[in-house]
Protein backbone atom coordinates (compact mmCIF):
# COMPACT_ATOMS: atom_id res chain seq x y z
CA UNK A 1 53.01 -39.50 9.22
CA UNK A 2 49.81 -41.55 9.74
CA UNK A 3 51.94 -43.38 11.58
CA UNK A 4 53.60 -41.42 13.91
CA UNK A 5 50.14 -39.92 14.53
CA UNK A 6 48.67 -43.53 15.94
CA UNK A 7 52.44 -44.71 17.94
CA UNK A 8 50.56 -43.52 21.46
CA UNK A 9 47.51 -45.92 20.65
CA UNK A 10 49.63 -49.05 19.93
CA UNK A 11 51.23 -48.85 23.56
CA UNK A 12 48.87 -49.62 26.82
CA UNK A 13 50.26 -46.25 28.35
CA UNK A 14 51.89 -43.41 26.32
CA UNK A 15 54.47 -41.09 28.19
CA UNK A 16 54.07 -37.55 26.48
CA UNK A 17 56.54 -35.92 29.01
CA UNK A 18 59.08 -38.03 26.74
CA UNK A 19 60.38 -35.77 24.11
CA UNK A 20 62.13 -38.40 22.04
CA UNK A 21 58.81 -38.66 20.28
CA UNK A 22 58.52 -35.44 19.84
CA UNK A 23 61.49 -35.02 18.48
CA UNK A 24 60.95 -37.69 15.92
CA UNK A 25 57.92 -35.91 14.71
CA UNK A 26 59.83 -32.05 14.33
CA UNK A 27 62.54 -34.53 12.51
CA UNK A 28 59.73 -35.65 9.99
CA UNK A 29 58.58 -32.72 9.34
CA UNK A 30 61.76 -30.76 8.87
CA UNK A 31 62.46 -32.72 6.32
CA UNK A 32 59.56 -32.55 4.70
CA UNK A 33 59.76 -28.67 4.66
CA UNK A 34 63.16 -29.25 2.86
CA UNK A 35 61.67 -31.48 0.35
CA UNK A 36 61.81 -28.61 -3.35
CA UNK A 37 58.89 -30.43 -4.95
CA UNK A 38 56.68 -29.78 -2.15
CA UNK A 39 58.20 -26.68 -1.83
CA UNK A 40 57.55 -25.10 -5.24
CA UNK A 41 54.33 -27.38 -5.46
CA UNK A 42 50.84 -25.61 -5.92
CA UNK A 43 48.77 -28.53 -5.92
CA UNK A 44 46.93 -29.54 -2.60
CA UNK A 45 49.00 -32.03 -0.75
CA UNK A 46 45.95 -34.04 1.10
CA UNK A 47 42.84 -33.23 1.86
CA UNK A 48 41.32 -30.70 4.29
CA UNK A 49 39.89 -33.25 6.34
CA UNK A 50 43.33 -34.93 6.65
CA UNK A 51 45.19 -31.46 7.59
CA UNK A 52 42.41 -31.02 9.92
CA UNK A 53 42.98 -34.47 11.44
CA UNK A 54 46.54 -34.14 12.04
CA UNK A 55 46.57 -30.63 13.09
CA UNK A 56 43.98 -31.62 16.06
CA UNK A 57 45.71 -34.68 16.98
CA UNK A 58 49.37 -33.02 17.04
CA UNK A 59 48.19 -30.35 19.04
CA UNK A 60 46.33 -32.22 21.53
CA UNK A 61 49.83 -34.19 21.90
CA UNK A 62 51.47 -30.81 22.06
CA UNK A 63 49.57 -29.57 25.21
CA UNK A 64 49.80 -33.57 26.83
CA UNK A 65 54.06 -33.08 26.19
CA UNK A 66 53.95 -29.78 28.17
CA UNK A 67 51.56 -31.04 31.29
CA UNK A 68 54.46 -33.99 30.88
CA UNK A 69 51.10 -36.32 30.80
CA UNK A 70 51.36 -40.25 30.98
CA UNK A 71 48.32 -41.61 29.28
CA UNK A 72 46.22 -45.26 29.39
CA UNK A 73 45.42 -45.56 25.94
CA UNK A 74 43.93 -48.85 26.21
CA UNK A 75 40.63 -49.72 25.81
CA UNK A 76 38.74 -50.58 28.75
CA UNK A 77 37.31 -53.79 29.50
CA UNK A 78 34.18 -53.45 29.26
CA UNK A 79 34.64 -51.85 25.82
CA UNK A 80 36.60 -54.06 24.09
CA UNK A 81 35.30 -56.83 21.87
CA UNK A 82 34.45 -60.54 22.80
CA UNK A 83 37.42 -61.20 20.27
CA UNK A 84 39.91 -59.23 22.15
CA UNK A 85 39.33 -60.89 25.57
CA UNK A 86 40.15 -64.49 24.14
């Protein structure tokens, strides 16, 4: 999941218009609903923090998929470190 929540940072521009990601994410997460240990699980399955984390990031990539947004989600030069530029 943690992954699928940083795959439009690890790409210079992200197109959110493209649903195949989106679909990949519904896919995870379907199965996950159809997991029966989950299911019938009363324990906490992360932390609120974590929920809270994904819920915000997920919906902000929501709203981007609808406005069909392509995003830069590179640093900018001037922000980067010395490292990166070598």
């Amino acid at each position: 999941m943690t992954l699928m929540l940083a795959e439009p940072f690890a790409v210079d521009s992200f197109d959110f218009g493209d649903d195949s990601y989106f679909t990949k994410v519904y896919a995870f997460a379907e199965g996950l609903a159809n997991v029966q240990e989950l299911k019938n699980s009363k324990v906490a399955r992360g932390s609120q923090d974590g929920l809270y984390v994904n819920r915000t990031y997920y919906g902000l990539y929501a709203m981007l998929n609808e406005l069909k947004a392509r995003v830069t989600t590179t640093k900018p030069e001037w922000l980067r470190s010395k490292k990166e530029l070598v």
